[in-house]
N, C-alpha and C. Protein backbone atom coordinates (compact mmCIF):
# COMPACT_ATOMS: atom_id res chain seq x y z
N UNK A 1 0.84 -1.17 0.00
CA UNK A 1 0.00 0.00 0.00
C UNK A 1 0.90 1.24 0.00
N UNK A 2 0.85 2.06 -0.88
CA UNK A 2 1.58 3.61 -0.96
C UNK A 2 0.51 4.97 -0.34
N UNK A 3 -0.89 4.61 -0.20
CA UNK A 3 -1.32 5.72 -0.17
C UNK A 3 -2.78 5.20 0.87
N UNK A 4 -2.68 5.59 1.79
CA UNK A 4 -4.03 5.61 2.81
C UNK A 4 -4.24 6.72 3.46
N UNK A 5 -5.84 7.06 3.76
CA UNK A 5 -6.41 8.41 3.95
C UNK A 5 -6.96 7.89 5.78
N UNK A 6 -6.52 8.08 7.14
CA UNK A 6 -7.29 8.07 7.68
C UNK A 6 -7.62 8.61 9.53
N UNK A 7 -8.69 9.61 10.01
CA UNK A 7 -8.73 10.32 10.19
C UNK A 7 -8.75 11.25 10.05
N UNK A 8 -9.03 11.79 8.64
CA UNK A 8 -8.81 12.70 7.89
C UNK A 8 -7.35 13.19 7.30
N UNK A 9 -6.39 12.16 7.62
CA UNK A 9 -5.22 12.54 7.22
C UNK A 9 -4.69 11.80 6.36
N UNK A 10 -4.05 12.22 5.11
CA UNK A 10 -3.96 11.73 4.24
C UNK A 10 -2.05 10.80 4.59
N UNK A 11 -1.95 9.94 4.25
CA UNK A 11 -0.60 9.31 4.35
C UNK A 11 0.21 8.53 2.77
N UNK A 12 0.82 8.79 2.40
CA UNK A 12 1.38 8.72 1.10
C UNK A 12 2.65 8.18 1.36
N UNK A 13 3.36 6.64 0.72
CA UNK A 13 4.48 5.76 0.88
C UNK A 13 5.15 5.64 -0.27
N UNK A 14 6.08 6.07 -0.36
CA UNK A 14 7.19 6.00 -2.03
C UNK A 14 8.17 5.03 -1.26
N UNK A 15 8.40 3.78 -2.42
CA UNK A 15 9.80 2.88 -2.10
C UNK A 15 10.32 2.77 -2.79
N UNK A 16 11.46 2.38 -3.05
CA UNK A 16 12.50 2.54 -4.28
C UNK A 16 12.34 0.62 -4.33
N UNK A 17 13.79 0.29 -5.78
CA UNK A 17 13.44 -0.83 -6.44
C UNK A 17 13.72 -1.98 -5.35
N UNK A 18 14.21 -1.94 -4.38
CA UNK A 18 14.28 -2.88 -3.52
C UNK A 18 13.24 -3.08 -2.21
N UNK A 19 12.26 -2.24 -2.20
CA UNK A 19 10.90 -2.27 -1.47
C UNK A 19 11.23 -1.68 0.03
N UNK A 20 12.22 -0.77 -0.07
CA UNK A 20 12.66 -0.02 1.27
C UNK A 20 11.96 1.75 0.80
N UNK A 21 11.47 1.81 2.01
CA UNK A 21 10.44 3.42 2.20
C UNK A 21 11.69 4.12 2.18
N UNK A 22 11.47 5.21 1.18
CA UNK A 22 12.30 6.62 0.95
C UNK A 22 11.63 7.81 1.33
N UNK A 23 10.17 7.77 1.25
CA UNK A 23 9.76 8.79 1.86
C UNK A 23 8.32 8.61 2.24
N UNK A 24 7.84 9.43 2.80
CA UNK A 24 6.35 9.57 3.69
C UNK A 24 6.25 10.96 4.02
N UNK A 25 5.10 10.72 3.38
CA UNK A 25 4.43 12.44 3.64
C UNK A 25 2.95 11.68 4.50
N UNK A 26 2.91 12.62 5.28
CA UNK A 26 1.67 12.10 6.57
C UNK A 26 1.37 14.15 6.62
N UNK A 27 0.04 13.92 6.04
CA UNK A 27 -0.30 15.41 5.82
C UNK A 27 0.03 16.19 4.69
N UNK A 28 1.01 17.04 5.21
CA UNK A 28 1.77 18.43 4.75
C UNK A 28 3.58 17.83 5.16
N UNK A 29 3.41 16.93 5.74
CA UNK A 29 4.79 16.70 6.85
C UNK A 29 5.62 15.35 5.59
N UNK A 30 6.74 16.03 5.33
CA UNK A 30 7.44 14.94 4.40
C UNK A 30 8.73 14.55 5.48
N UNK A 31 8.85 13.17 5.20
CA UNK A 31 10.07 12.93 5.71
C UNK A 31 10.91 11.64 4.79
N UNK A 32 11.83 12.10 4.03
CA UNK A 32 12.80 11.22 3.25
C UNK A 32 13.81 10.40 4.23
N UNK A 33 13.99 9.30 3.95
CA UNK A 33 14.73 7.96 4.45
C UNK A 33 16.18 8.09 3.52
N UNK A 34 17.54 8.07 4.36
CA UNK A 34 18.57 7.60 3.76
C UNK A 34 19.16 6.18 3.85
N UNK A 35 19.62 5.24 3.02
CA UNK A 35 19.33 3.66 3.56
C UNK A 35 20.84 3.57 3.71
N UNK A 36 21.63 2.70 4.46
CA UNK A 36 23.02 2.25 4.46
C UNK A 36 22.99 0.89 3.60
N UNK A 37 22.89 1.04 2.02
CA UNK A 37 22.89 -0.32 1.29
C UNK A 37 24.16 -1.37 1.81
N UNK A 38 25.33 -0.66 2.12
CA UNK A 38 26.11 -1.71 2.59
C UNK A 38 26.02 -2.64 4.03
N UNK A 39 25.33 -2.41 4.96
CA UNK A 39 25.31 -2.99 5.79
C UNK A 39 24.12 -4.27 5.56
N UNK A 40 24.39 -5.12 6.49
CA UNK A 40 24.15 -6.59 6.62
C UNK A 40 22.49 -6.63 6.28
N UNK A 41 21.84 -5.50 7.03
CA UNK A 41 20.38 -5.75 6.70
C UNK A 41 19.40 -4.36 6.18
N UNK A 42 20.44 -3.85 5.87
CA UNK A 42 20.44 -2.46 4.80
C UNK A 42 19.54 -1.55 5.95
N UNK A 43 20.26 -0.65 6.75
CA UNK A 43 19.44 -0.06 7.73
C UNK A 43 19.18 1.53 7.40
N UNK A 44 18.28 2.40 8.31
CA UNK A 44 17.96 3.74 7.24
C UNK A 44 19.08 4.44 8.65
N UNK A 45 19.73 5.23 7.73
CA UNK A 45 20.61 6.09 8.81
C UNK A 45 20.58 7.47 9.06
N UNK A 46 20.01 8.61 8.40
CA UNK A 46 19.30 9.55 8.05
C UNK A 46 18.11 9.64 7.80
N UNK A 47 17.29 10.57 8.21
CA UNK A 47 15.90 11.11 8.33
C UNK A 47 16.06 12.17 8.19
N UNK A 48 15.22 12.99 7.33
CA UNK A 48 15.21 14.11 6.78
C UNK A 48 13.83 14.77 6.28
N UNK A 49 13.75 16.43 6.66
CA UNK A 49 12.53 16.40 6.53
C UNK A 49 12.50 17.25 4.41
N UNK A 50 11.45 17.64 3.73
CA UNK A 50 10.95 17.66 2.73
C UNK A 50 11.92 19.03 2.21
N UNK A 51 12.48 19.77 3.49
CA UNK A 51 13.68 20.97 2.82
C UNK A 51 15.00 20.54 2.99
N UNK A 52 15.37 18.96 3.46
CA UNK A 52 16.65 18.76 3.22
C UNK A 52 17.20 19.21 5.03
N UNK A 53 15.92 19.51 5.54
CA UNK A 53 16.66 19.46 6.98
C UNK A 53 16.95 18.48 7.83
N UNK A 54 17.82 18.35 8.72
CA UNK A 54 18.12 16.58 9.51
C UNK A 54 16.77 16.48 10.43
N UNK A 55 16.38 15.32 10.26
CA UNK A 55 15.27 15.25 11.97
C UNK A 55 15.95 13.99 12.73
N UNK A 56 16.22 13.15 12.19
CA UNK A 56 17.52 11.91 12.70
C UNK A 56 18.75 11.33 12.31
N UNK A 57 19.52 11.07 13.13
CA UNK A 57 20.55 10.01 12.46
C UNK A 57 20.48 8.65 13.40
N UNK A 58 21.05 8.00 12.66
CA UNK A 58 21.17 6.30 13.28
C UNK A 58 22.87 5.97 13.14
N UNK A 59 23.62 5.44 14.33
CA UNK A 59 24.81 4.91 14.40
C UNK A 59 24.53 2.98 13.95
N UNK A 60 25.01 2.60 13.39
CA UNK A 60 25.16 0.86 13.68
C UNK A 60 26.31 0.34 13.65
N UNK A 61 26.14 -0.43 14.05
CA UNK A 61 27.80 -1.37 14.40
C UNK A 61 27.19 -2.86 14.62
N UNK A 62 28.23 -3.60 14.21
CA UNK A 62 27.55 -5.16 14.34
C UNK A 62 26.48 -5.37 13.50
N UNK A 63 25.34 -6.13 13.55
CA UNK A 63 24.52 -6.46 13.44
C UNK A 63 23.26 -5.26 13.62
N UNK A 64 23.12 -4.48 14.81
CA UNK A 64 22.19 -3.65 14.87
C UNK A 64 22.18 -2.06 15.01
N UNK A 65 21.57 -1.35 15.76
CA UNK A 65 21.63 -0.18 15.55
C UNK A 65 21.86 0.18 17.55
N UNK A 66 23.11 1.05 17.14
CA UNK A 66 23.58 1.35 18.40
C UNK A 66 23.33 2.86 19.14
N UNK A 67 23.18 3.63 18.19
CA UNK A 67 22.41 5.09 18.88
C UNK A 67 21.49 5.94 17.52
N UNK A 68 20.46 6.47 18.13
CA UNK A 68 19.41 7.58 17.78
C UNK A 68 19.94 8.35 18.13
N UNK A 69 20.18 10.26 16.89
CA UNK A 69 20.11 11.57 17.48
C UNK A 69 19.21 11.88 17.15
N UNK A 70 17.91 12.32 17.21
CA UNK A 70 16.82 13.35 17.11
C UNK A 70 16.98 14.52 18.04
N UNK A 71 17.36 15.66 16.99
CA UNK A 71 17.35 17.38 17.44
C UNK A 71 18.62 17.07 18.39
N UNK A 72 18.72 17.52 19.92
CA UNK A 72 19.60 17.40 20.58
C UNK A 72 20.07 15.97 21.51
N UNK A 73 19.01 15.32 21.36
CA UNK A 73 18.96 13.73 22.60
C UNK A 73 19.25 12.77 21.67
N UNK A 74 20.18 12.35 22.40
CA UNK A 74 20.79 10.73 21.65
C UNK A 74 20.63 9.81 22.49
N UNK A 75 19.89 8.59 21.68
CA UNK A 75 19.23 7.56 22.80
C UNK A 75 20.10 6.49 22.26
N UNK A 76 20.90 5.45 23.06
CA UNK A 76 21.48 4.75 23.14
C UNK A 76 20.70 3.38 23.34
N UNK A 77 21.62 1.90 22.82
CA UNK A 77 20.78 0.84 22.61
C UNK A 77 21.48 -0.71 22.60
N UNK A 78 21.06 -1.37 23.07
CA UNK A 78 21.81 -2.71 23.69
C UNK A 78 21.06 -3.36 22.37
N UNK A 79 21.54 -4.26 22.64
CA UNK A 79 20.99 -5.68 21.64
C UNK A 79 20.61 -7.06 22.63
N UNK A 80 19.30 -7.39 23.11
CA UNK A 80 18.88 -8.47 23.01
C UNK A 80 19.25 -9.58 22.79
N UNK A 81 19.46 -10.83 23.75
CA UNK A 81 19.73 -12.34 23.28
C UNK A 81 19.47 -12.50 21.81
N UNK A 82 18.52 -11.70 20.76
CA UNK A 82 17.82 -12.00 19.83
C UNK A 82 18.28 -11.68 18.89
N UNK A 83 18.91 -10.39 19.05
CA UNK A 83 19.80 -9.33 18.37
C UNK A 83 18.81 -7.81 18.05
N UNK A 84 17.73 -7.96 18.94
CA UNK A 84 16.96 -6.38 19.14
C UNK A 84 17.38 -5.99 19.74
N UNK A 85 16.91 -4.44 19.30
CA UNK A 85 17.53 -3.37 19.97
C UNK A 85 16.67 -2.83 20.97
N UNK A 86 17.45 -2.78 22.32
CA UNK A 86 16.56 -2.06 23.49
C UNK A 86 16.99 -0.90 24.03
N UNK A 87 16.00 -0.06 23.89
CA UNK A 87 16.40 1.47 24.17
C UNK A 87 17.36 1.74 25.43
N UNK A 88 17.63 2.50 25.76
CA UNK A 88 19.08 2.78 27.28
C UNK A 88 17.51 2.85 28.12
N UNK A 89 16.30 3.82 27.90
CA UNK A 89 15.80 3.98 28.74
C UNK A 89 14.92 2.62 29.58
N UNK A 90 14.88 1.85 28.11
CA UNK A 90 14.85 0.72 29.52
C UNK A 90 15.05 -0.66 30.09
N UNK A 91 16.78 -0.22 29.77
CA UNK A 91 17.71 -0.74 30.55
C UNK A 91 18.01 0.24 32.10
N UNK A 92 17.38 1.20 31.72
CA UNK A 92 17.68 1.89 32.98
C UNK A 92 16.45 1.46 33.74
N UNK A 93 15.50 1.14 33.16
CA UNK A 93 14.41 0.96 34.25
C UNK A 93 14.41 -0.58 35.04
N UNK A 94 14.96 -0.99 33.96
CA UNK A 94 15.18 -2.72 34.41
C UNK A 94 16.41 -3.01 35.13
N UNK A 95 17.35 -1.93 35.36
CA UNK A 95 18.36 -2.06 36.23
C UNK A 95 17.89 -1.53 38.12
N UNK A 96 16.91 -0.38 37.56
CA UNK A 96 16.40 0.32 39.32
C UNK A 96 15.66 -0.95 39.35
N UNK A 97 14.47 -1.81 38.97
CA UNK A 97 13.89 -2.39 39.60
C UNK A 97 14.39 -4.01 39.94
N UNK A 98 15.64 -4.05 39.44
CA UNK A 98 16.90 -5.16 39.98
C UNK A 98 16.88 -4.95 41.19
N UNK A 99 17.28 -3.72 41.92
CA UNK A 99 18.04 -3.44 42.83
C UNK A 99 17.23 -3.34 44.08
């Protein structure tokens, strides 16, 4: 599906030839996807909004993805027995209620 209307808001999905999302417009609000084709499971590492401004970046290493910057906060991220990624915030919560 590229294009669904709902709540009154219109949502629109462009993917390029390998079936990975490059962009999404939700409204008026565009946001373009940059992909890392070389890595193991081709991950998006840039987010960007419709004037070419940053709204994220993604670090990876290994297998998964090791930190989020959005604007000024960088959220940090473990990997799972599984190889998911679990946010710092809660590893922090699962460490206070260890203790």
């Amino acid at each position: 599906m590229t294009n669904v209307t709902a709540t009154g808001v219109n949502a629109t999905y462009v993917y390029n030839a390998d079936g990975k999302r490059v962009k999404q417009t939700l409204g008026s609000t565009v946001t373009n996807y940059l992909w890392d084709e070389t890595s193991a499971y081709g991950h998006v590492v840039h987010e960007y909004n419709g004037t070419g401004g940053a709204l994220a970046s993604y670090v990876l290493g290994g297998t998964g993805l090791i930190s989020q910057t959005r604007g000024t906060a960088t959220n940090y991220f473990l990997q799972d027995g599984r190889g998911r990624a679990i946010p710092s915030i809660l590893i922090c919560l699962m460490q206070s209620e260890s203790l």
